[in-house]
Protein backbone atom coordinates (compact mmCIF):
# COMPACT_ATOMS: atom_id res chain seq x y z
CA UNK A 1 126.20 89.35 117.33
CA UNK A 2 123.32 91.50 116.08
CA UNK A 3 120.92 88.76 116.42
CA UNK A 4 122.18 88.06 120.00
CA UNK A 5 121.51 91.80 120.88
CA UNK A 6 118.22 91.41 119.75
CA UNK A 7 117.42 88.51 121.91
CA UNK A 8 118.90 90.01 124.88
CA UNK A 9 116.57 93.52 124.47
CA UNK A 10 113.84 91.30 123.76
CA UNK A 11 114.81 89.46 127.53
CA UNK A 12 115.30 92.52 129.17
CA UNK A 13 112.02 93.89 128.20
CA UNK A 14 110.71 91.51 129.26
CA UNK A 15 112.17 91.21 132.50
CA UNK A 16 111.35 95.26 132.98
CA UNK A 17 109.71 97.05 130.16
CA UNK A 18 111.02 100.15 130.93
CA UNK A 19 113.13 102.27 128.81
CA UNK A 20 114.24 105.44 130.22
CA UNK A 21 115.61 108.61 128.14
CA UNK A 22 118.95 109.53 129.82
CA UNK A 23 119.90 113.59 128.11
CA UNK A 24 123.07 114.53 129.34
CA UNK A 25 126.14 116.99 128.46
CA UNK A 26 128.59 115.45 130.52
CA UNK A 27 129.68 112.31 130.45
CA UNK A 28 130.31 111.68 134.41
CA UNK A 29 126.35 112.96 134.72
CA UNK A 30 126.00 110.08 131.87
CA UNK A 31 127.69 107.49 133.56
CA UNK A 32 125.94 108.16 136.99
CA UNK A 33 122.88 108.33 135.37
CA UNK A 34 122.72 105.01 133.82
CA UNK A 35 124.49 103.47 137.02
CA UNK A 36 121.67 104.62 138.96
CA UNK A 37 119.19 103.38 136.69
CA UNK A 38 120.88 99.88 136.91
CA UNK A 39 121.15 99.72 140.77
CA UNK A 40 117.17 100.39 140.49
CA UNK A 41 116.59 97.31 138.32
CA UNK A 42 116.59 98.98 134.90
CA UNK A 43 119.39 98.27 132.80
CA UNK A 44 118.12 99.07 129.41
CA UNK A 45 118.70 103.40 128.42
CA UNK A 46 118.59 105.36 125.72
CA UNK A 47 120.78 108.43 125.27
CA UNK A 48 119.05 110.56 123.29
CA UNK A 49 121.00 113.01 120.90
CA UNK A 50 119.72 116.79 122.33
CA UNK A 51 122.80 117.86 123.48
CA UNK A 52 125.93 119.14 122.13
CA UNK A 53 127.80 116.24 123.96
CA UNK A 54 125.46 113.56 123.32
CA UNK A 55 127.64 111.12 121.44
CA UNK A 56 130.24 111.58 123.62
CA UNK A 57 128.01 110.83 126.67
CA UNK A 58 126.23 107.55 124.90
CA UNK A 59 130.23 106.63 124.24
CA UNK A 60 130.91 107.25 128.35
CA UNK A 61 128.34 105.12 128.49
CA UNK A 62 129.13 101.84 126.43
CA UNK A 63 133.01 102.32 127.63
CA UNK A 64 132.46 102.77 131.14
CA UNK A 65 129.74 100.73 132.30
CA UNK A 66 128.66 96.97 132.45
CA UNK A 67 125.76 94.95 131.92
CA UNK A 68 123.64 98.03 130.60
CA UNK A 69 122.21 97.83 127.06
CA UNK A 70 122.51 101.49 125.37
CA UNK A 71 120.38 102.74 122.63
CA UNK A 72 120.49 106.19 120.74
CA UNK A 73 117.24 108.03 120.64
CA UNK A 74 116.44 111.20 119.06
CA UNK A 75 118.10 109.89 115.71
CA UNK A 76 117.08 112.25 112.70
CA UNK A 77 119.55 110.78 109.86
CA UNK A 78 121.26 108.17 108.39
CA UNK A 79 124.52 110.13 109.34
CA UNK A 80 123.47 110.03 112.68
CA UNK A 81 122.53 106.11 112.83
CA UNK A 82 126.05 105.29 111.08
CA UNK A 83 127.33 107.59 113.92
CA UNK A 84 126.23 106.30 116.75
CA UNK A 85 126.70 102.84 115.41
CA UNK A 86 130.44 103.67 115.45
CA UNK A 87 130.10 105.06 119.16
CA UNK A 88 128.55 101.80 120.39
CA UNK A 89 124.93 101.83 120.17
CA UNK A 90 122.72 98.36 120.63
CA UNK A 91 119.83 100.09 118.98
CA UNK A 92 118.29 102.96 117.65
CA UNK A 93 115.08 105.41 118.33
CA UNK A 94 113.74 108.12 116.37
CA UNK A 95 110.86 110.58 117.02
CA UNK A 96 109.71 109.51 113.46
CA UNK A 97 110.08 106.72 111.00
CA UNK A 98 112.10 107.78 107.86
CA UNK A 99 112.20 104.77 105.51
CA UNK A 100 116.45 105.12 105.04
CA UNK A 101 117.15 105.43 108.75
CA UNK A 102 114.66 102.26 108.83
CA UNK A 103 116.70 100.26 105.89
CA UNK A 104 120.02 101.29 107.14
CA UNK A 105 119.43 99.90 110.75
CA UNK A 106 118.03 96.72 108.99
CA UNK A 107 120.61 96.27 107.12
CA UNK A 108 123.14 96.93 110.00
CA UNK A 109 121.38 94.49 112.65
CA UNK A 110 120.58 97.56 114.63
CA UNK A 111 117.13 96.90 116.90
CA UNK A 112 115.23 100.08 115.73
CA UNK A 113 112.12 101.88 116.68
CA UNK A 114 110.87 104.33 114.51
CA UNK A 115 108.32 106.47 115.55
CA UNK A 116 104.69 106.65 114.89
CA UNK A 117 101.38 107.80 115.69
CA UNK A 118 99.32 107.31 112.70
CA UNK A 119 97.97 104.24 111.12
CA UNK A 120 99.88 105.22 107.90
CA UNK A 121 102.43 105.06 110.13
CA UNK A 122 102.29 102.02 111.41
CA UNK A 123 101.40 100.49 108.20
CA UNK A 124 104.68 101.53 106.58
CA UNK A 125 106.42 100.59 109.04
CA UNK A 126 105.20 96.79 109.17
CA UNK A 127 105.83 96.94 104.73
CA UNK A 128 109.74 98.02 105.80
CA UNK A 129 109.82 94.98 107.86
CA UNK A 130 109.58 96.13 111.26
CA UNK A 131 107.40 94.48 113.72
CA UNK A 132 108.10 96.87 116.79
CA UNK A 133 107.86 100.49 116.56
CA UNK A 134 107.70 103.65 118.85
CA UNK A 135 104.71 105.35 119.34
CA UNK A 136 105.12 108.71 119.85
CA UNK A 137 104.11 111.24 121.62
CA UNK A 138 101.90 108.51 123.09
CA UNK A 139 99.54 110.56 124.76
CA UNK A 140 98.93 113.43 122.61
CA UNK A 141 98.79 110.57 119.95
CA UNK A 142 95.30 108.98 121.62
CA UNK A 143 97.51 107.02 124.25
CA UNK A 144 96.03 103.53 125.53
CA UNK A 145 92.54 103.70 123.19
CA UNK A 146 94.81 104.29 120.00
CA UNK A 147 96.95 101.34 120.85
CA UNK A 148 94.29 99.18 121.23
CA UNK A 149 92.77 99.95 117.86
CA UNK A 150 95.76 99.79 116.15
CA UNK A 151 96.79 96.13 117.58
CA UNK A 152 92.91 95.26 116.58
CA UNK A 153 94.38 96.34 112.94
CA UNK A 154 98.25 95.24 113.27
CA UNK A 155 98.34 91.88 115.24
CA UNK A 156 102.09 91.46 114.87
CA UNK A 157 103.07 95.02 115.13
CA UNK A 158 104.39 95.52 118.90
CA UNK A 159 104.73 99.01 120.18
CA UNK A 160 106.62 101.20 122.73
CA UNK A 161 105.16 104.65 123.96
CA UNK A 162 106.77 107.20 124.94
CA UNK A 163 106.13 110.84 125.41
CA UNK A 164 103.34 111.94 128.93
CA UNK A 165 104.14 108.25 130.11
CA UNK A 166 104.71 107.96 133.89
CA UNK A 167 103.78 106.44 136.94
CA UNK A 168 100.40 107.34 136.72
CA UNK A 169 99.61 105.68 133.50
CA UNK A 170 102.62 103.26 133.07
CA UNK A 171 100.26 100.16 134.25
CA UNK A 172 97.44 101.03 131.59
CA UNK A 173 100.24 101.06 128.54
CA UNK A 174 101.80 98.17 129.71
CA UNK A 175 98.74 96.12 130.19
CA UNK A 176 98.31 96.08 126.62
CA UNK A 177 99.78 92.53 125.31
CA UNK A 178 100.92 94.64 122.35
CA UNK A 179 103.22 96.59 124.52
CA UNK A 180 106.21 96.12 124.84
CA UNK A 181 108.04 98.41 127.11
CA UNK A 182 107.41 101.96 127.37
CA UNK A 183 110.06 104.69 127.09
CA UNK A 184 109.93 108.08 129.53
CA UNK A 185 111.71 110.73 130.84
CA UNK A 186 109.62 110.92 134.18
CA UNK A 187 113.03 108.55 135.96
CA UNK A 188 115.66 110.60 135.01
CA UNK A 189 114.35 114.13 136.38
CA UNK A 190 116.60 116.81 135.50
CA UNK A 191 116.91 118.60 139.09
CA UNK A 192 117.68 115.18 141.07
CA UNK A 193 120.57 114.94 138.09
CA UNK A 194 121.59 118.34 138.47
CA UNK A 195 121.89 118.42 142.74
CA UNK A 196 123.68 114.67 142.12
CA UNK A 197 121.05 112.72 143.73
CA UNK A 198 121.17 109.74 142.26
CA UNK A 199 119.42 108.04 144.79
CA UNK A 200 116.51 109.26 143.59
CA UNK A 201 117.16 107.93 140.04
CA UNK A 202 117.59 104.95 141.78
CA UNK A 203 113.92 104.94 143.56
CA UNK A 204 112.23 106.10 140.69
CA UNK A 205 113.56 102.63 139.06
CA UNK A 206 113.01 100.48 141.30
CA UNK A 207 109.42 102.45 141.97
CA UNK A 208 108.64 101.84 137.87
CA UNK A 209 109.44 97.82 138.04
CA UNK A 210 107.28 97.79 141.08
CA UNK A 211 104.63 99.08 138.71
CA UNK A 212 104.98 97.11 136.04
CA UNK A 213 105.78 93.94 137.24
CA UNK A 214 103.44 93.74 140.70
CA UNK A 215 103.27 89.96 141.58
CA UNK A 216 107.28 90.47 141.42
CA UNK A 217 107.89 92.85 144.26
């Protein structure tokens, strides 16, 4: 099943290489979230842990919806990976890379991106077995000129940024072949979520698949 996760991710990215952060502290908001992000085209989310309710949103999630892959970002801890694990997770994201989180989501079958921004980084990373990582935060890291000299460096390493990516600058990542998908917050604004307008969840989406895949729309 694991490995079948995998290859689904892997097709969704793909298809729209676009991850976005859904932070939440009700479950409903959760739900609606993510269903908006689906009607838009986008049907891969991570539910990062900054909230008191978190796990109990990224459980709303995987119980109430279909067709949407969830991930767990913001994942400090081995406790936390085994958590959300249990709550349903597909994969995990952390702002870092800690080598047990790393080995325990290996071990598990767990898709995980640990985060980096140094070539230290990256280089650990590739000796723990990983092959895609986070890179994070992208722009304050050296955004699109660091990526390129670290896929120069680390030809199988793949990377997703996240952190000042948005529709300005989401066609620049992605049109680096060692992109994969880039993770933001920029689609799930926090004062359409809080006046319930979905909608524009929804055209934010579909705006961001415009964007990165053109000859599509």
């Amino acid at each position: 099943m694991s490995h079948e996760i995998a290859e689904l991710l892997d097709a969704r990215l793909a298809a729209a290489p676009v991850v976005p952060l859904i932070e939440a502290s009700d479950p409903e908001v959760a739900i609606a979230t993510a269903e908006a992000l689906k009607a838009g085209g986008l049907s891969v989310v991570e539910l990062v842990l900054r909230t008191d309710a978190a796990l109990d949103c990224l459980s709303a999630i995987v119980d109430s919806t279909s067709g949407i892959i969830v991930g767990a970002g913001t994942v400090l801890t081995v406790e936390q990976a085994e958590v959300v694990q249990s709550r349903g997770a597909q994969f995990v994201v952390s702002p870092g890379l800690v080598d047990d989180v790393a080995r325990f989501c290996i071990n598990a079958g767990l898709p995980f991106f640990g985060g980096t921004m140094t070539a230290g980084e990256v280089q650990r990373a590739y000796a723990l077995g990983l092959r895609t990582v986070k890179f994070f935060p992208a722009k304050l890291a050296g955004g699109v000129p660091m990526l390129k000299a670290f896929s120069s460096v680390f030809r199988d390493m793949r990377f997703m940024p996240t952190g000042g990516v948005s529709a300005d600058n989401l066609a620049e990542f992605l049109a680096l072949p060692s992109v994969i998908a880039c993770g933001g917050s920029w689609l799930t604004p926090k004062d359409a979520i809080a006046a319930g307008d979905y909608e524009a969840i929804t055209r934010l989406a579909r705006e961001a698949i415009k964007i990165a895949r053109p000859t599509d729309a």
